[in-house]
Protein backbone atom coordinates (compact mmCIF):
# COMPACT_ATOMS: atom_id res chain seq x y z
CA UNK A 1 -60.13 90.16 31.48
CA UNK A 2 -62.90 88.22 32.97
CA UNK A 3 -65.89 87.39 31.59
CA UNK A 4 -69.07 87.25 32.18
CA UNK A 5 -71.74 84.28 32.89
CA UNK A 6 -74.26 83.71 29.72
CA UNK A 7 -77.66 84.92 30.07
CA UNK A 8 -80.24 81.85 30.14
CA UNK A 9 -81.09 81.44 27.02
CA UNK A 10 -78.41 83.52 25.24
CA UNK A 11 -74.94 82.32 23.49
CA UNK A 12 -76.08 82.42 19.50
CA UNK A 13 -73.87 83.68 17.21
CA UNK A 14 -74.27 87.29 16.48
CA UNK A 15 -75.71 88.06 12.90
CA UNK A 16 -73.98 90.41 10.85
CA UNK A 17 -76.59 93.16 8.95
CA UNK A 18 -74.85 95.86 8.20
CA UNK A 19 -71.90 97.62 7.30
CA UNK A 20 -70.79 100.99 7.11
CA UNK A 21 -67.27 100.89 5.93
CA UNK A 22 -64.53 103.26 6.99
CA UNK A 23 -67.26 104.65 9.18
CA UNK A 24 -67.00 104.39 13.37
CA UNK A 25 -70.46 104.61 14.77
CA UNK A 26 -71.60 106.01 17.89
CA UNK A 27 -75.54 106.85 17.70
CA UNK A 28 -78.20 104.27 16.47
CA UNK A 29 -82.13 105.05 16.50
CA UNK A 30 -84.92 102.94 14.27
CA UNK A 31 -88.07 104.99 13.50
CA UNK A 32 -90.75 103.37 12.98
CA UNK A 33 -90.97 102.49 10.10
CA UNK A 34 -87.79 99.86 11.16
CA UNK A 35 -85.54 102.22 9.04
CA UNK A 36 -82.02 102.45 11.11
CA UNK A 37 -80.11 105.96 11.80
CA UNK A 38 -76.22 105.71 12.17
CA UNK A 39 -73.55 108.49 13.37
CA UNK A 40 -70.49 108.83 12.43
CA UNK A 41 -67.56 110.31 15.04
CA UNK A 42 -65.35 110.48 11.63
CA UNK A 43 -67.43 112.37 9.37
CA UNK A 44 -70.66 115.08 9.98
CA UNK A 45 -72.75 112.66 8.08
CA UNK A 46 -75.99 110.93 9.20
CA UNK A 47 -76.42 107.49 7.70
CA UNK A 48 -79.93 105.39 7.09
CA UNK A 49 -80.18 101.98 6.16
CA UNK A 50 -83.62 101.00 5.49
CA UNK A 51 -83.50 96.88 6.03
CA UNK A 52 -80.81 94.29 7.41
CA UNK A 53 -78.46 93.82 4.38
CA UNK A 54 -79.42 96.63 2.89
CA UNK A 55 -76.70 99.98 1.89
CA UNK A 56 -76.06 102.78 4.25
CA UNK A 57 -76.34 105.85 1.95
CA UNK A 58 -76.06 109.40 3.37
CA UNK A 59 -79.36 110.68 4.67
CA UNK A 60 -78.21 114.11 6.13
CA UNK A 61 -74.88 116.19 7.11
CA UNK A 62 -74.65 117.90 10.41
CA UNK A 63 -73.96 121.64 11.39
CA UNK A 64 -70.79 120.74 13.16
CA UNK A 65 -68.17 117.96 13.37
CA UNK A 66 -68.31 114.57 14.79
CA UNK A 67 -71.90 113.30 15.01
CA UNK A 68 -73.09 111.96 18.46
CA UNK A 69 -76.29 109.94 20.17
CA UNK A 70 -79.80 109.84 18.43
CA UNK A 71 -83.37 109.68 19.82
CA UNK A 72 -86.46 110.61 18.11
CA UNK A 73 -88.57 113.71 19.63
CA UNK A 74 -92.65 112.71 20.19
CA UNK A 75 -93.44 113.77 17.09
CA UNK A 76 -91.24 111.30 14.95
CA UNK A 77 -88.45 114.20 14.32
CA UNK A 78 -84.92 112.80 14.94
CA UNK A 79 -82.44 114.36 16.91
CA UNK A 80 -78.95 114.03 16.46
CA UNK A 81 -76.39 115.12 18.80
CA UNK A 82 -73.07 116.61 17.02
CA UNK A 83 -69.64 118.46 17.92
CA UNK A 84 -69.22 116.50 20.47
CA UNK A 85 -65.72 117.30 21.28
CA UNK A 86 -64.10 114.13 23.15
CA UNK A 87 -62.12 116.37 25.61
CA UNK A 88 -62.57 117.17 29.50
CA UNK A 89 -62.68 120.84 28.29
CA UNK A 90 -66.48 120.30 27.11
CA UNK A 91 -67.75 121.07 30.51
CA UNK A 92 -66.60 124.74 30.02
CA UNK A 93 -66.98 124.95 26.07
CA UNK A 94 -70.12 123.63 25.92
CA UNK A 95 -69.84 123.90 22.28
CA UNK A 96 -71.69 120.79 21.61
CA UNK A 97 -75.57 120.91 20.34
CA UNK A 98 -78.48 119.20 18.40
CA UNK A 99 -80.39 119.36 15.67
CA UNK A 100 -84.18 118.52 14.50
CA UNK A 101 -84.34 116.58 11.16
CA UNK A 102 -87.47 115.62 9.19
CA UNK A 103 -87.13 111.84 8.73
CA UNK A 104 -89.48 112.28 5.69
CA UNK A 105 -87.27 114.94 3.77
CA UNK A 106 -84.08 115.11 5.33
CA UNK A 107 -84.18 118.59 6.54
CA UNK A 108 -81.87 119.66 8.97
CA UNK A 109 -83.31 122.36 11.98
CA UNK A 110 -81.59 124.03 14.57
CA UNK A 111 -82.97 122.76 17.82
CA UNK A 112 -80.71 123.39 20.87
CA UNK A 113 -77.14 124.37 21.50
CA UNK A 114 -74.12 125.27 24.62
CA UNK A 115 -74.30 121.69 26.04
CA UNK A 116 -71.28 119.83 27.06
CA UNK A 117 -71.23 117.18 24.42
CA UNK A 118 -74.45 115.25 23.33
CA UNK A 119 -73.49 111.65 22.40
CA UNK A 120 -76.35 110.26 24.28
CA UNK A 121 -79.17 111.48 23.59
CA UNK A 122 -82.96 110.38 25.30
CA UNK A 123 -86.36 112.00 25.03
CA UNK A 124 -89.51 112.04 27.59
CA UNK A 125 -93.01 111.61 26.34
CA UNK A 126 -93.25 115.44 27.09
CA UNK A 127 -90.19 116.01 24.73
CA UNK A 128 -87.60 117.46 27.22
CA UNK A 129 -84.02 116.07 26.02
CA UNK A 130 -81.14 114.91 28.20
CA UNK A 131 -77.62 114.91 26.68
CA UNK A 132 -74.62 113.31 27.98
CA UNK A 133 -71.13 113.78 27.99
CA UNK A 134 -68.56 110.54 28.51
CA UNK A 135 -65.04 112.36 28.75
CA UNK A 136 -66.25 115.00 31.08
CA UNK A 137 -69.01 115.21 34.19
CA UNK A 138 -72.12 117.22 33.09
CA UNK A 139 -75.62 115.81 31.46
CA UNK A 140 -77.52 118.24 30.17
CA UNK A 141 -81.06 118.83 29.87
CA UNK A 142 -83.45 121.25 27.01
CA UNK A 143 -86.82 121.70 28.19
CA UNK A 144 -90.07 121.22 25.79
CA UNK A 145 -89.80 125.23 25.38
CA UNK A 146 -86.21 125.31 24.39
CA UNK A 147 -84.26 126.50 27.52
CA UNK A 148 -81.07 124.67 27.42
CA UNK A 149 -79.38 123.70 31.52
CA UNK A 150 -76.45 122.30 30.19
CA UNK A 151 -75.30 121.50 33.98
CA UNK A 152 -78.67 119.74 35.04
CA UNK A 153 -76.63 116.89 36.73
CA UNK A 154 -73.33 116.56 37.32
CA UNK A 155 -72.05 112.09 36.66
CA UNK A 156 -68.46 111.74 35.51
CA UNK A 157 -68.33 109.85 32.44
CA UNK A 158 -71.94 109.21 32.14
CA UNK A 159 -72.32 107.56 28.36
CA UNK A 160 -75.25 106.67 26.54
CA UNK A 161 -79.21 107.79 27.71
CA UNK A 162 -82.10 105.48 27.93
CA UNK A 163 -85.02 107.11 30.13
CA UNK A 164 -87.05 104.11 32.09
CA UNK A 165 -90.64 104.06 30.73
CA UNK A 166 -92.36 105.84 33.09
CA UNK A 167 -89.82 108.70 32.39
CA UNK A 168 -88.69 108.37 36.25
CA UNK A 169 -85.33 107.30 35.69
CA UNK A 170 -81.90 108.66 33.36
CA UNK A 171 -79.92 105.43 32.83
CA UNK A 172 -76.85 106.02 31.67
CA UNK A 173 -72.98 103.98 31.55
CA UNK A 174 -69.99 105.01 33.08
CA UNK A 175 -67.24 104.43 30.61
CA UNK A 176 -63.89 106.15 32.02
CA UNK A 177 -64.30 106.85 35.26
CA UNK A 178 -65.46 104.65 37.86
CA UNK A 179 -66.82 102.17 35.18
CA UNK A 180 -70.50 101.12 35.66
CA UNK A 181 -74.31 101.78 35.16
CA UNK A 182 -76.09 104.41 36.94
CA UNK A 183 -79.67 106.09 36.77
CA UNK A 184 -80.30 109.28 37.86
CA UNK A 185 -83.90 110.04 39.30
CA UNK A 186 -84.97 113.12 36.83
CA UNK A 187 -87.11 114.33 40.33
CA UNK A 188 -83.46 114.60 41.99
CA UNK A 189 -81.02 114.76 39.88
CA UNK A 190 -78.13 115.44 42.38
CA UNK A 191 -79.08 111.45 44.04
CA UNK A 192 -77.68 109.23 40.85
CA UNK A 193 -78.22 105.67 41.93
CA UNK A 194 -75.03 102.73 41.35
CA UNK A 195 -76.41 99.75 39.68
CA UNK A 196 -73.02 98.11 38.34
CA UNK A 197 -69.58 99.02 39.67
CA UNK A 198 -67.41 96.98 36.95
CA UNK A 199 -64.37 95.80 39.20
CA UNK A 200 -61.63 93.04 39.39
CA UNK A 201 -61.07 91.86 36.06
CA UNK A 202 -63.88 94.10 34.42
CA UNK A 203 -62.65 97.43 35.46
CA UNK A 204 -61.93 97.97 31.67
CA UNK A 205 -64.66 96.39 30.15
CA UNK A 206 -65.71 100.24 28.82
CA UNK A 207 -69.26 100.18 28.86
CA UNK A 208 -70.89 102.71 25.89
CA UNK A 209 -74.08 103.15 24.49
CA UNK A 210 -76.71 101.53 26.33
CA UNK A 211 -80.64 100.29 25.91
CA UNK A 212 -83.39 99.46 28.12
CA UNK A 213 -85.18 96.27 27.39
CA UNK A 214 -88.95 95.50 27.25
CA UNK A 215 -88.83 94.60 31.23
CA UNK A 216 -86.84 97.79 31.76
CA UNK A 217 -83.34 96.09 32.74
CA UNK A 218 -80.33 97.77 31.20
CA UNK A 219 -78.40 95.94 27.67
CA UNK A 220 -75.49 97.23 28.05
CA UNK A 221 -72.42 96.86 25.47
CA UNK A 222 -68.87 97.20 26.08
CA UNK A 223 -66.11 98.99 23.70
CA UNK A 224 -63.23 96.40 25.06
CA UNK A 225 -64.11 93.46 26.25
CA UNK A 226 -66.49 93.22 23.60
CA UNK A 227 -69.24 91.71 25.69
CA UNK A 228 -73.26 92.65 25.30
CA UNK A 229 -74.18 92.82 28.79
CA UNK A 230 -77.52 92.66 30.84
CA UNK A 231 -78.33 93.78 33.63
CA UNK A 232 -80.55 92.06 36.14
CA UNK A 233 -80.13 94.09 39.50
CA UNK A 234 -77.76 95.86 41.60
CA UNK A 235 -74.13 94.37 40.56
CA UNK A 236 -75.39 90.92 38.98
CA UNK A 237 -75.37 90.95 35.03
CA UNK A 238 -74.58 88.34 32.50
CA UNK A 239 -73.72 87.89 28.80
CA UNK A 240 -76.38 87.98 25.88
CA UNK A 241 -73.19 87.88 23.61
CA UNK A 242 -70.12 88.07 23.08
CA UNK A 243 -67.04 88.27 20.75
CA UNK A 244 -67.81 91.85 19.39
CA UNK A 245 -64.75 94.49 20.81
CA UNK A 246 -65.36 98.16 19.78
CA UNK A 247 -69.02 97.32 20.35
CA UNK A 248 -70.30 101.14 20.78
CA UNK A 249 -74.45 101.85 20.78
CA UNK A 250 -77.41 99.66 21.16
CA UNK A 251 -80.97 100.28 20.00
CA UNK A 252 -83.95 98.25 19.67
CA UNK A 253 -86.05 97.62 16.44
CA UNK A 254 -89.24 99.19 15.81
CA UNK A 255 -92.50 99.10 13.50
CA UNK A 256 -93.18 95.56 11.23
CA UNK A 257 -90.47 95.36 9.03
CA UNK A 258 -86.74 96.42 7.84
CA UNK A 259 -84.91 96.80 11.71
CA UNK A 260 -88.56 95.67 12.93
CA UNK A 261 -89.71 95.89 16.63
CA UNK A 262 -88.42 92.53 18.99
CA UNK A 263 -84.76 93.10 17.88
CA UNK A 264 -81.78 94.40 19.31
CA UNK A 265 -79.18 95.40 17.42
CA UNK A 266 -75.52 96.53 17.92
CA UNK A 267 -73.09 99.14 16.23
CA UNK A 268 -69.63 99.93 16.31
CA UNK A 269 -66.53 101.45 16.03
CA UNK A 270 -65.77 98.89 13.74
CA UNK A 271 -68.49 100.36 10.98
CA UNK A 272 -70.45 96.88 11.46
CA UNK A 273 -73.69 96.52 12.69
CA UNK A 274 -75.14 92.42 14.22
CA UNK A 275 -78.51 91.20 15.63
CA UNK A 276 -77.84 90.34 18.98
């Protein structure tokens, strides 16, 4: 499997923060307060830690198996994607859903449900929700007054959610089929745009969870090769690390301490979480 070039700059050592044993992660969010929100696809738990180093202890237990993406609604509320059922059949199920929990109690809400799967999870600045499936085709969408399209747009293996800052663009990987990075203008949805077609020797690289950085280009890392990816325009990208296989979520820190803003850190399958 090839690899790819080193970012300028990049090639230090990961830095190991965190660990979640037993645990395989697949949705990371810090709030900000810099306290970091885990998922588990093993368990219906929802795990904090609040500091690099510090223990993940149980912060809240889902409605429904498998525990998916995470993003945080406008008003500091997290949302957490679960029953996320890993199977084509999703598209016609849509048995998947999310829920609305109050970071400062723990409480768990009902806040949408019928979507495909939701194990990437983003949120506008008006609050509307897009959820996205990566063993089947459609990405859903729940409007600020609840109305769930769970067929909004239709990707195949779209994985991950990260919405561009000015809330124009749906970024999202393509893990299983036709491996890659798209975005999908939210004004068009039917029009997704190509920005990475992983061929040759990448064509299994398995990108997952992805994050926009501060200039808006796509981190990207990959559940095989192992590889933490950028992207710098249509079909170039290089490595900001590497060495890290079952590598399956990014997020970026936030707020002055614990997982604090300027930092981007990866989780995995593995249970472990580094500072890339």
């Amino acid at each position: 499997m090839g690899a790819a070039p080193l970012c300028p700059g990049a090639g230090q050592a990961p830095v190991l923060v965190g660990r979640v044993p037993g645990a395989a992660i697949e949705g990371a969010a810090v709030d900000g307060a810099g306290r970091l929100y885990l998922t588990d696809l093993r368990s219906n738990r929802v795990l904090r830690i609040d500091r690099p180093g510090g223990p993940a202890v149980p912060f809240a237990t889902l409605p429904g198996p498998i525990g998916g993406g995470l993003a945080f609604a406008p008003d500091g509320a997290l949302l957490v994607g679960y029953g996320d059922a890993r199977v084509f059949v999703g598209d016609i199920a849509r048995q998947a859903g999310i829920v609305r929990i109050d970071v400062g109690t723990g409480a768990v809400h009902p806040f949408a449900s019928g979507l495909s799967a939701a194990n990437g999870l983003a949120v506008t600045h008006d609050g509307t929700v897009y959820a996205t499936n990566d063993l089947a085709s459609l990405v859903g969408r729940v409007l600020p007054n609840g109305v769930v399209q769970p067929d909004w747009a239709v990707l195949p293996s779209a994985n991950g959610a990260a919405l561009s800052g000015d809330d124009r663009y749906l970024y999202v990987s393509r893990t299983f089929a036709n491996p890659g990075v798209s975005r999908i203008p939210l004004a068009n949805p039917a029009a997704p745009e190509s920005l990475v077609d992983f061929g040759g020797a990448d064509t299994f690289v398995a990108p997952d969870g992805l994050a926009l950085d501060a200039a808006g280009r796509p981190i990207v890392p990959t559940d095989i090769s192992g590889e933490i990816l950028r992207v710098d325009g249509p079909n170039r990208y290089c490595a900001l690390a590497g060495g890290l296989p079952g590598s399956s979520v990014l997020t970026f820190g936030s707020g002055g301490s614990g997982f604090s803003a300027g930092r981007l850190f990866r989780a995995g399958f593995d249970g472990d979480i580094y500072e890339i």
